[in-house]
N, C-alpha and C. Protein backbone atom coordinates (compact mmCIF):
# COMPACT_ATOMS: atom_id res chain seq x y z
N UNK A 1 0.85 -1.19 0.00
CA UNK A 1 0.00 0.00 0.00
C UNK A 1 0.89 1.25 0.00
N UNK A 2 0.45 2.53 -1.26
CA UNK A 2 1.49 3.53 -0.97
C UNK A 2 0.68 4.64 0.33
N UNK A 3 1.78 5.35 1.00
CA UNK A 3 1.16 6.09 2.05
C UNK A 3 1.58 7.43 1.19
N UNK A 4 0.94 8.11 1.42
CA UNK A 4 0.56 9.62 1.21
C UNK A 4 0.83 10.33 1.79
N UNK A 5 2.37 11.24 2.15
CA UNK A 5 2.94 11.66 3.13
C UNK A 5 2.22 13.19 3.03
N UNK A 6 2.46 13.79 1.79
CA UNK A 6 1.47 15.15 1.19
C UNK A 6 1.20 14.63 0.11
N UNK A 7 0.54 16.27 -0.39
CA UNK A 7 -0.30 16.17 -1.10
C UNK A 7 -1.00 17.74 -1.78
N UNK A 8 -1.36 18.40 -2.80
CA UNK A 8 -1.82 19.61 -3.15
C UNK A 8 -2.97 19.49 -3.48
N UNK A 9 -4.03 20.32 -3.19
CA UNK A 9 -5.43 20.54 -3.69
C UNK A 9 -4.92 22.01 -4.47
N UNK A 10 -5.87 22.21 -4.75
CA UNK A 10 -6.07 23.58 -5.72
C UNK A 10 -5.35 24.76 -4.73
N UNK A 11 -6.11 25.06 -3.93
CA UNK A 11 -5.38 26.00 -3.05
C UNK A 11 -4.76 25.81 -1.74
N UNK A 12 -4.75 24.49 -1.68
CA UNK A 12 -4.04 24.31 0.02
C UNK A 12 -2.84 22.79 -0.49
N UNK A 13 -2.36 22.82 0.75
CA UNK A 13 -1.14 21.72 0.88
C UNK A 13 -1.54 20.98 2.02
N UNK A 14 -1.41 19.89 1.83
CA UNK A 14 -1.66 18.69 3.17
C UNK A 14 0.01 18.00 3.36
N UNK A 15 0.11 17.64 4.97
CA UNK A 15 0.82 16.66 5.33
C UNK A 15 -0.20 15.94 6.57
N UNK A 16 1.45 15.06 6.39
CA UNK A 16 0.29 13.47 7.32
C UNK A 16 0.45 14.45 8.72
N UNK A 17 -0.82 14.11 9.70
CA UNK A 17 -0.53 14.95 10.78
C UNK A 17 0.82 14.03 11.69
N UNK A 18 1.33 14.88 12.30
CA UNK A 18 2.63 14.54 13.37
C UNK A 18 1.98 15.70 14.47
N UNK A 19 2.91 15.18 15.20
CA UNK A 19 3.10 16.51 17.06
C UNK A 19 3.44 17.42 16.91
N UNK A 20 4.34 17.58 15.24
CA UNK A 20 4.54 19.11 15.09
C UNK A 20 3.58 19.57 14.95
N UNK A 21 2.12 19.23 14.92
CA UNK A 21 0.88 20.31 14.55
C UNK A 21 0.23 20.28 15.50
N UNK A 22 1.13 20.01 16.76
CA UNK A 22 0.07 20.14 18.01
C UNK A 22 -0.42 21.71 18.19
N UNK A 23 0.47 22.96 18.53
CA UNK A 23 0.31 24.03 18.68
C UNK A 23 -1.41 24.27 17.58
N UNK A 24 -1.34 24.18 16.32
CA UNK A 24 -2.46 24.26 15.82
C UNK A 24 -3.36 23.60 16.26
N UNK A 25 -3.12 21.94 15.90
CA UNK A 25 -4.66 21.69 16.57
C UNK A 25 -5.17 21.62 18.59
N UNK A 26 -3.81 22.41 18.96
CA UNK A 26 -4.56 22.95 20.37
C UNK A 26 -5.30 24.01 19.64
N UNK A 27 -5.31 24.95 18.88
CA UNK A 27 -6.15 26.30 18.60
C UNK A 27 -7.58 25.62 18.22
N UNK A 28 -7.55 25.07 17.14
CA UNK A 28 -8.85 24.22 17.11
C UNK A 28 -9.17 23.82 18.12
N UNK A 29 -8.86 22.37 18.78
CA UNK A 29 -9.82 21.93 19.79
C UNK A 29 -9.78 22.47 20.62
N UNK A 30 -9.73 23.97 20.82
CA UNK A 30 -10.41 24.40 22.52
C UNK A 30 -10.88 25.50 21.14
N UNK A 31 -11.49 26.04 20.31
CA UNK A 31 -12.05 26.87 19.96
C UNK A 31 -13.75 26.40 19.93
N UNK A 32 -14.45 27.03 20.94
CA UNK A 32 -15.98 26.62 20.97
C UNK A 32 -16.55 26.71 19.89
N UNK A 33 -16.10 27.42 18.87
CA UNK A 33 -17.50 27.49 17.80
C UNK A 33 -16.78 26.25 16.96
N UNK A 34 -15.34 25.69 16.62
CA UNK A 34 -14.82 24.96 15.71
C UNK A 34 -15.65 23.36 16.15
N UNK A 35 -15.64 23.15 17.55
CA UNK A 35 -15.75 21.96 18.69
C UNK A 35 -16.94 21.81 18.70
N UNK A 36 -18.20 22.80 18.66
CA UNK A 36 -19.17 22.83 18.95
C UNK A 36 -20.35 21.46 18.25
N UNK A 37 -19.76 21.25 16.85
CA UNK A 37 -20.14 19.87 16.35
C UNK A 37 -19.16 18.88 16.61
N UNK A 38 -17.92 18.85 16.92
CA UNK A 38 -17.18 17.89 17.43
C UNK A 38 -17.02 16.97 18.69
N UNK A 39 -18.33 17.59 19.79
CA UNK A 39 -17.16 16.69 20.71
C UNK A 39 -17.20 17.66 21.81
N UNK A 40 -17.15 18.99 21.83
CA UNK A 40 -16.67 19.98 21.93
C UNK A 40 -15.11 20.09 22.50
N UNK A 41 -15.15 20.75 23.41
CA UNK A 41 -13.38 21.25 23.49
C UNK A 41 -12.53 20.73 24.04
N UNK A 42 -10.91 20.25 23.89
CA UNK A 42 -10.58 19.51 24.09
C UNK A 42 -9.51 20.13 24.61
N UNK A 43 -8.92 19.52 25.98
CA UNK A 43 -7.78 19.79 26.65
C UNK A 43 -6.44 19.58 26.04
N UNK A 44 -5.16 20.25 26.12
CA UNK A 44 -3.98 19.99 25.81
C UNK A 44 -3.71 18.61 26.01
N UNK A 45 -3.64 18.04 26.72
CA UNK A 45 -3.44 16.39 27.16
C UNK A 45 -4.54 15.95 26.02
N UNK A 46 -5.75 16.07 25.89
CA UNK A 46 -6.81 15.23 24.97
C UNK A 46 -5.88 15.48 23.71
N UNK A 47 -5.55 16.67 22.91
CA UNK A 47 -4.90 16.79 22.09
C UNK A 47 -3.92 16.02 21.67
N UNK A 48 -2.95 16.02 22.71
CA UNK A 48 -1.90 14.86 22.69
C UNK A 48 -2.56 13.76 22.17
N UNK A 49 -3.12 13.05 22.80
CA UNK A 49 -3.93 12.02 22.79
C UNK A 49 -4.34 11.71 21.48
N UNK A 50 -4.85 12.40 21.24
CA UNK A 50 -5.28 12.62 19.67
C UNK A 50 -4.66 12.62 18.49
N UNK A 51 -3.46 13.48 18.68
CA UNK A 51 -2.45 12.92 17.59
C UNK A 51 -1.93 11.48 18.39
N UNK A 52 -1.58 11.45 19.20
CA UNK A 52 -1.19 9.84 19.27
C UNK A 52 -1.94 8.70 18.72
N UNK A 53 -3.01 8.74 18.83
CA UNK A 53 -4.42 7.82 18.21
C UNK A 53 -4.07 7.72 16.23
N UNK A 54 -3.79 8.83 15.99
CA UNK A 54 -3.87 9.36 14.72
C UNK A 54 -2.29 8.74 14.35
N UNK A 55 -1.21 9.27 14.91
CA UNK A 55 -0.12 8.45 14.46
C UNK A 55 -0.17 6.90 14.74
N UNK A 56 -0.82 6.53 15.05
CA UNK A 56 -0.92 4.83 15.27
C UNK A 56 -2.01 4.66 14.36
N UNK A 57 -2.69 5.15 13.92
CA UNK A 57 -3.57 4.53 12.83
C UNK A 57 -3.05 4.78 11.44
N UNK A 58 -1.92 5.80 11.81
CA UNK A 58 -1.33 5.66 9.93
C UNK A 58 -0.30 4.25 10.16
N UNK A 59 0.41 3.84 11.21
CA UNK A 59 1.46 2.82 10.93
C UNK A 59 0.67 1.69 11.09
N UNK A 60 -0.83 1.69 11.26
CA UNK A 60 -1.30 0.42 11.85
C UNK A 60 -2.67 0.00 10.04
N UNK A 61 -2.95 1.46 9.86
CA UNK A 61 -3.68 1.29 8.41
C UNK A 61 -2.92 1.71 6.90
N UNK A 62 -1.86 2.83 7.32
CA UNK A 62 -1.14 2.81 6.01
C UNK A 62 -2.01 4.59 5.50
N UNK A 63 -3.14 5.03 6.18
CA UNK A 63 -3.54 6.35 6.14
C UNK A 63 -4.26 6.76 7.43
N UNK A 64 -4.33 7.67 7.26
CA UNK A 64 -5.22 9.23 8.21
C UNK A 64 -5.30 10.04 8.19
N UNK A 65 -4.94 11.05 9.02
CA UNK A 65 -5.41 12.40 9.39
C UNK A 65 -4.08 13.79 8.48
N UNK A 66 -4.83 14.31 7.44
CA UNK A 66 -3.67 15.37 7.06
C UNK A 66 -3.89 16.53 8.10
N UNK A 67 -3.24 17.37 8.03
CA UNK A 67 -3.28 19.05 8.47
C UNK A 67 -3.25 19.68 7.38
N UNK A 68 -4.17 20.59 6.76
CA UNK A 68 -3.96 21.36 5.58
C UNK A 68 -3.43 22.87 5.54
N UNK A 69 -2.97 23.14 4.80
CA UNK A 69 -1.89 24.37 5.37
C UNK A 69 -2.03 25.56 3.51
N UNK A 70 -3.25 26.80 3.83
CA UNK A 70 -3.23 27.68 2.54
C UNK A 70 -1.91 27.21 1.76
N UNK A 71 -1.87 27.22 0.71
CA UNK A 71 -0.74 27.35 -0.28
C UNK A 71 0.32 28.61 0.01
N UNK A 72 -0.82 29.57 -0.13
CA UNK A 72 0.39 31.29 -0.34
C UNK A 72 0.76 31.30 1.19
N UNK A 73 -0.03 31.50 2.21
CA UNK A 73 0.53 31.90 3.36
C UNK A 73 1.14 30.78 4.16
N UNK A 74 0.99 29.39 4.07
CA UNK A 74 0.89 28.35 4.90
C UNK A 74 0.22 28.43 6.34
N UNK A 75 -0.75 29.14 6.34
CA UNK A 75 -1.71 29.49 7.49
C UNK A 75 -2.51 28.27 7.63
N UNK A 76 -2.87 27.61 9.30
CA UNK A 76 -3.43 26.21 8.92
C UNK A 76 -4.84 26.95 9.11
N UNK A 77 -5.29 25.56 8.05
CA UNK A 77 -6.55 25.88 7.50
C UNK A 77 -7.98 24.70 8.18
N UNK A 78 -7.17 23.18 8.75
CA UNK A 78 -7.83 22.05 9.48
C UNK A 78 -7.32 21.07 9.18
N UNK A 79 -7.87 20.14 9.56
CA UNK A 79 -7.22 18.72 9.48
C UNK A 79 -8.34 17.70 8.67
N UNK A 80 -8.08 16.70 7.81
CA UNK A 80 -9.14 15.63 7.32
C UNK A 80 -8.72 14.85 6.84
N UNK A 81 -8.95 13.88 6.82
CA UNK A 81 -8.28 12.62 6.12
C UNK A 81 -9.16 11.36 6.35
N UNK A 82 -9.40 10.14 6.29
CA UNK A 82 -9.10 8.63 5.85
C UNK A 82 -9.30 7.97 7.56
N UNK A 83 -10.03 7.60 8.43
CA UNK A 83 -9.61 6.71 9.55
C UNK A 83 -10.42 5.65 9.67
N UNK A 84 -10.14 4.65 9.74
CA UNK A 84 -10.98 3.46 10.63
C UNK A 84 -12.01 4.01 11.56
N UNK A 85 -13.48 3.49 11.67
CA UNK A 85 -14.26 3.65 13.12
C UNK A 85 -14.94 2.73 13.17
N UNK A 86 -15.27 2.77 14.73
CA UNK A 86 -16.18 1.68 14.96
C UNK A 86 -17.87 2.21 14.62
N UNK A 87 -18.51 2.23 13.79
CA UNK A 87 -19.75 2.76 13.93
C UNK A 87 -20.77 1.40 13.97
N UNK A 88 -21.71 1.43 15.15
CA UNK A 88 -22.66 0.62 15.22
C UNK A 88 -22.35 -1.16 15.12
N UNK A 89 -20.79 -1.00 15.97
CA UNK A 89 -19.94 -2.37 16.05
C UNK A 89 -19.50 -2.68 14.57
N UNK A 90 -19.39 -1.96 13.46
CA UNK A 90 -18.60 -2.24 12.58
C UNK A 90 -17.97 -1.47 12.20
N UNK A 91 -16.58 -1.85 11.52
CA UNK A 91 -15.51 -0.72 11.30
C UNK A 91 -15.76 -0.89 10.12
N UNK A 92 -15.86 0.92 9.65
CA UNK A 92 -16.16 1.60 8.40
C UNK A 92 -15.02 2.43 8.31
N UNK A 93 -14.79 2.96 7.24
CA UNK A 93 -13.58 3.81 6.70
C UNK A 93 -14.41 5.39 6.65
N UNK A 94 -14.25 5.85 7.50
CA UNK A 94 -14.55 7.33 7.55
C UNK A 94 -13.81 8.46 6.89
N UNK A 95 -14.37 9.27 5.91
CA UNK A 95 -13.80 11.09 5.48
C UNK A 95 -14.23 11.28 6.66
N UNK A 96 -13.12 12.32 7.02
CA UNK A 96 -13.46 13.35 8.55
C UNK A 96 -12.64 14.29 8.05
N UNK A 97 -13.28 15.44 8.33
CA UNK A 97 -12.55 16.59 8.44
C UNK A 97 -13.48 18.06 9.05
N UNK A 98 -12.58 18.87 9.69
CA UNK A 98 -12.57 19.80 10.53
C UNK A 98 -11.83 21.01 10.34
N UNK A 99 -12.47 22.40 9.79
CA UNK A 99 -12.17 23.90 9.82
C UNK A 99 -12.11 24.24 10.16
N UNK A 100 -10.73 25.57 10.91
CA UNK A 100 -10.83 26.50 11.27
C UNK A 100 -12.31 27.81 10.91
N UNK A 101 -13.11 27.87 11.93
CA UNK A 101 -14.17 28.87 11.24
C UNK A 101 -13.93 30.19 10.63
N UNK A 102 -12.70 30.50 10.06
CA UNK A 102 -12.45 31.67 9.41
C UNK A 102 -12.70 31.09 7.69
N UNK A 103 -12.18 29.16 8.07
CA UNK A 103 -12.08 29.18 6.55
C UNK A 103 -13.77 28.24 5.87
N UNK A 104 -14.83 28.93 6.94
CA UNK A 104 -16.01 28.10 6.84
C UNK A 104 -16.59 28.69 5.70
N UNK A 105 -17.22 28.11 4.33
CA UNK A 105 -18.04 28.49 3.78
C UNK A 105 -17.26 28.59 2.28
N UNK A 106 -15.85 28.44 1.87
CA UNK A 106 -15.29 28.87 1.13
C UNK A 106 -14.89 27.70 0.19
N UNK A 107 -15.75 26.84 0.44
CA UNK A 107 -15.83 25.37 -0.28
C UNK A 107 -14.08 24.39 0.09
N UNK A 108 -13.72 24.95 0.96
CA UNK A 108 -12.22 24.15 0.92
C UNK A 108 -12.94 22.91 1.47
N UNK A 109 -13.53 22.40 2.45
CA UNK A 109 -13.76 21.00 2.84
C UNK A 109 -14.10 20.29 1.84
N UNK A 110 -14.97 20.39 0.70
CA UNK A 110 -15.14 19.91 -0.23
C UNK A 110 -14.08 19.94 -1.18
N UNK A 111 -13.36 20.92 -1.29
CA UNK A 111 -11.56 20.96 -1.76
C UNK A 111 -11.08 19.75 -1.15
N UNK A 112 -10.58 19.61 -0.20
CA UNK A 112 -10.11 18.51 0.78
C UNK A 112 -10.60 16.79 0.69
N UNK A 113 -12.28 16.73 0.75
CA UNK A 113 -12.64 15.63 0.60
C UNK A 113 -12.29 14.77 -0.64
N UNK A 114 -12.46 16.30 -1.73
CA UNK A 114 -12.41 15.38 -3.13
C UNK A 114 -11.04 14.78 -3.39
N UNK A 115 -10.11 15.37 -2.88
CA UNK A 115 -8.79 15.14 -3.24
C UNK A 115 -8.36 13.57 -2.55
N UNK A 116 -9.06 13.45 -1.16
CA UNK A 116 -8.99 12.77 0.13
C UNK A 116 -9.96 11.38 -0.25
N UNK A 117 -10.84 11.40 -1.25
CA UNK A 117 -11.69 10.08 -2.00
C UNK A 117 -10.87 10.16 -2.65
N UNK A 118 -10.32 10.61 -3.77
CA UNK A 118 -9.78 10.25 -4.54
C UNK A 118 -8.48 9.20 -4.27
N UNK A 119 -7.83 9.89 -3.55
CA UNK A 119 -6.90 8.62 -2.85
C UNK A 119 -7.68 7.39 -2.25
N UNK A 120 -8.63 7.77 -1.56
CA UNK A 120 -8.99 6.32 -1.02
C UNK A 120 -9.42 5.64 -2.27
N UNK A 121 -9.98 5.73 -3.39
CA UNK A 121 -10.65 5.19 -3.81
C UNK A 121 -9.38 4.28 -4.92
N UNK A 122 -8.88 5.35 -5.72
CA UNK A 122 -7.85 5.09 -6.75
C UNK A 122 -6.19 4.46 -5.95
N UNK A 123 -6.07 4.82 -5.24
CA UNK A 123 -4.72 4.72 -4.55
C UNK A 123 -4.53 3.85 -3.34
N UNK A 124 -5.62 3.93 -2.77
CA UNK A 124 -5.64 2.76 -1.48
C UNK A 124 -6.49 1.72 -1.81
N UNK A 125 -6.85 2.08 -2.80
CA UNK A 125 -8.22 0.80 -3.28
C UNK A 125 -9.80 0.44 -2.42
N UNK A 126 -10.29 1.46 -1.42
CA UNK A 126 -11.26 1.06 -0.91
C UNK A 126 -12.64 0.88 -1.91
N UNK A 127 -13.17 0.36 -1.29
CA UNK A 127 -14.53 -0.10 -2.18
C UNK A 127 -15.90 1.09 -1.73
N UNK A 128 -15.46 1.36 -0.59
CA UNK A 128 -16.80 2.04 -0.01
C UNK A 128 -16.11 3.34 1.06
N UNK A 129 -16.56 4.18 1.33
CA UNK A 129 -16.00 5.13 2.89
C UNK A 129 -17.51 6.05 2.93
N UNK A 130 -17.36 5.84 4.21
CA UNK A 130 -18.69 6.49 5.26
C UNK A 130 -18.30 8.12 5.81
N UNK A 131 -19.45 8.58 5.77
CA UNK A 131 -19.47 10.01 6.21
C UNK A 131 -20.63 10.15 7.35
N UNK A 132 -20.31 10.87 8.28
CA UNK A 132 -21.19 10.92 9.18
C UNK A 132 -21.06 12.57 10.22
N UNK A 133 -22.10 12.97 10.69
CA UNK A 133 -22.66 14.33 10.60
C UNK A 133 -23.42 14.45 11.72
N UNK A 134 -23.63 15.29 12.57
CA UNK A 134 -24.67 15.55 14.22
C UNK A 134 -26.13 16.02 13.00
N UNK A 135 -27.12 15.56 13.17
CA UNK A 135 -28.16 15.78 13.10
C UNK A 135 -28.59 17.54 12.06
N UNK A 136 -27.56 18.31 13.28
CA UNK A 136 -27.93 19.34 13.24
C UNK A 136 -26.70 20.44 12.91
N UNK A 137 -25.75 19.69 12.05
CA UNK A 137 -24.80 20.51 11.20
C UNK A 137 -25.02 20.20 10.08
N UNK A 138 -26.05 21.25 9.33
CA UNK A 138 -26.25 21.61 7.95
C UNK A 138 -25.31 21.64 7.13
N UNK A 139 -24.06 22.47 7.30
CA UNK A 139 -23.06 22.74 6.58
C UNK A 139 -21.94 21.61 5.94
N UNK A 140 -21.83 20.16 7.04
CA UNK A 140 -21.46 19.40 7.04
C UNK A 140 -22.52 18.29 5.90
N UNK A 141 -23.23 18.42 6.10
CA UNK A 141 -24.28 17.66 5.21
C UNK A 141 -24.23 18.13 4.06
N UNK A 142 -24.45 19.51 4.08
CA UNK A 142 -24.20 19.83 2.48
C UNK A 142 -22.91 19.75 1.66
N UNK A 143 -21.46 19.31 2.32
CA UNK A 143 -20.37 19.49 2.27
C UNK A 143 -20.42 17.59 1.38
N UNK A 144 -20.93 16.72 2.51
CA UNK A 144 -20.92 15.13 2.08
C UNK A 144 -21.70 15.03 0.72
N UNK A 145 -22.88 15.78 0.84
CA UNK A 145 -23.98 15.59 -0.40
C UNK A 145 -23.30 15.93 -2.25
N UNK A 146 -22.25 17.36 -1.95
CA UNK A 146 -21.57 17.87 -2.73
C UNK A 146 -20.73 16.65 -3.44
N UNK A 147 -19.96 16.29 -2.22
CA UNK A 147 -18.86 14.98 -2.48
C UNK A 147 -19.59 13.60 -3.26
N UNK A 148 -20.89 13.72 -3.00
CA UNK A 148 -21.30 12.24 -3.41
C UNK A 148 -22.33 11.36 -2.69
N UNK A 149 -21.68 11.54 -1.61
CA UNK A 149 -22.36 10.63 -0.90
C UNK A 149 -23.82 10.83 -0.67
N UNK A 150 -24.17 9.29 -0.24
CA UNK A 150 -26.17 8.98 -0.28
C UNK A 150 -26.15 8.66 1.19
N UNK A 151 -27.51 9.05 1.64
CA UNK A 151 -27.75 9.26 3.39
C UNK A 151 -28.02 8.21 2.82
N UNK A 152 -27.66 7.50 3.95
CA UNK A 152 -28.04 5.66 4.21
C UNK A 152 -29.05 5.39 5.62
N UNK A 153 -29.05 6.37 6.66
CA UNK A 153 -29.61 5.80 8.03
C UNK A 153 -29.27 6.96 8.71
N UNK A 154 -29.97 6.63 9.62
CA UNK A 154 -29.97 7.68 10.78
C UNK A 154 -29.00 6.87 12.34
N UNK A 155 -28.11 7.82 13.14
CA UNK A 155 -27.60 6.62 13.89
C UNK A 155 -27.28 7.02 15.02
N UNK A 156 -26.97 6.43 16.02
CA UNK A 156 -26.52 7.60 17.40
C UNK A 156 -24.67 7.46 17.19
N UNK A 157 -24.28 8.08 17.18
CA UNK A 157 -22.88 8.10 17.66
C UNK A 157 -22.46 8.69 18.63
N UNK A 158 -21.48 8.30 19.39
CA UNK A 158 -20.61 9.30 20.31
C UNK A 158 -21.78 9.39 21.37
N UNK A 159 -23.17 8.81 21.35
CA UNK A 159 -24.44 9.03 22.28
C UNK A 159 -24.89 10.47 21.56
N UNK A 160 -24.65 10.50 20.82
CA UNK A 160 -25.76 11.72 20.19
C UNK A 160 -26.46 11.76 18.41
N UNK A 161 -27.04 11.94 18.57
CA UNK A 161 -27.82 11.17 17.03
C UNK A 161 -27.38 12.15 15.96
N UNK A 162 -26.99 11.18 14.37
CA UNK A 162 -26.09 11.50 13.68
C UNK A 162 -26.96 11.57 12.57
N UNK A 163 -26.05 11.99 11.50
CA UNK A 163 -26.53 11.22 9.98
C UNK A 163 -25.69 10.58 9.41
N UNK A 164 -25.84 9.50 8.80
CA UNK A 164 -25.25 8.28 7.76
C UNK A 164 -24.92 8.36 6.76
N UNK A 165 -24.12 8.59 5.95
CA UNK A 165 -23.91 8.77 4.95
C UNK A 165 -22.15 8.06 4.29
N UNK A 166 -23.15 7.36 2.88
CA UNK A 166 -21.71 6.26 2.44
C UNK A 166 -22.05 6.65 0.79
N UNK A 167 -20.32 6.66 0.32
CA UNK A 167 -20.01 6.56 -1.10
C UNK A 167 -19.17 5.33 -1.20
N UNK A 168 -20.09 4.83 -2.35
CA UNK A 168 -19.68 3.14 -2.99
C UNK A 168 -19.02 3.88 -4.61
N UNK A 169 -17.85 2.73 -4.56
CA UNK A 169 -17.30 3.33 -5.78
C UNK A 169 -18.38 2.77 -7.16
């Protein structure tokens, strides 16, 4: 399997996330409005944590989590990529990804995803990857719908009720 260390979209640059991007994604996860569909806010230690989770699922699956970084300024822009989850006792291959809210609305997540299927699909060879959404983030739904994907079910995750959504190649 090849791993995908970076990578260019149209206007941004991805690398695989490492601890060097802790400082950033501490700014994200304690920012309430970024967290507010995530989980919400997450302590320096959770952070840690988090890239640790994330570097063990690239040496343990071969992909995960980029950090995307503007092209012109290298200002980070969020993180998304490729992970294993357990949803509803089966492991599905999840798109995830998460914006800084400065860069909300400016179609980059959908920048990101397409680039981010495209590898899974052509390059890692998956057959299928799941998308999933709180009920009540619109923006995120319209972001999956853009990409492709078909609502499949309604589901609780994390104990809070989601939406379902999978693209079959």
């Amino acid at each position: 399997m090849q791993i995908i260390e970076t990578f260019y979209t149209k206007r941004l640059f991805a690398e695989r996330l490492r601890f060097i991007h802790l400082n950033d994604l501490d700014r994200m996860h304690q920012n309430k409005q970024v967290m507010a569909t995530l989980g919400g806010i997450r302590s320096d230690d959770e952070t840690r944590l988090f890239i640790l989770n994330n570097v063990h699922h690239w040496e343990q699956y071969g992909y995960g989590l980029w950090v995307f970084l503007d092209k012109i300024n290298k200002q980070f822009v969020g993180r998304a990529g490729l992970r294993t989850t357990l949803v509803e006792g089966k492991n599905e291959v999840e798109l995830a990804y998460a914006l800084m809210a400065k860069f909300w609305g400016q179609g980059l997540a959908t920048e990101m995803g397409e680039k981010i299927l495209r590898i899974g699909f052509d390059l890692l060879g998956l057959q299928d990857i799941v998308c999933f959404t709180l009920t009540t983030n619109l923006a995120s739904k319209r972001v999956m719908e853009k990409l492709g994907f078909q609502y499949e079910r309604d589901i609780i995750h994390a104990g809070l009720p989601h939406l379902f959504y999978r693209l079959i190649v």
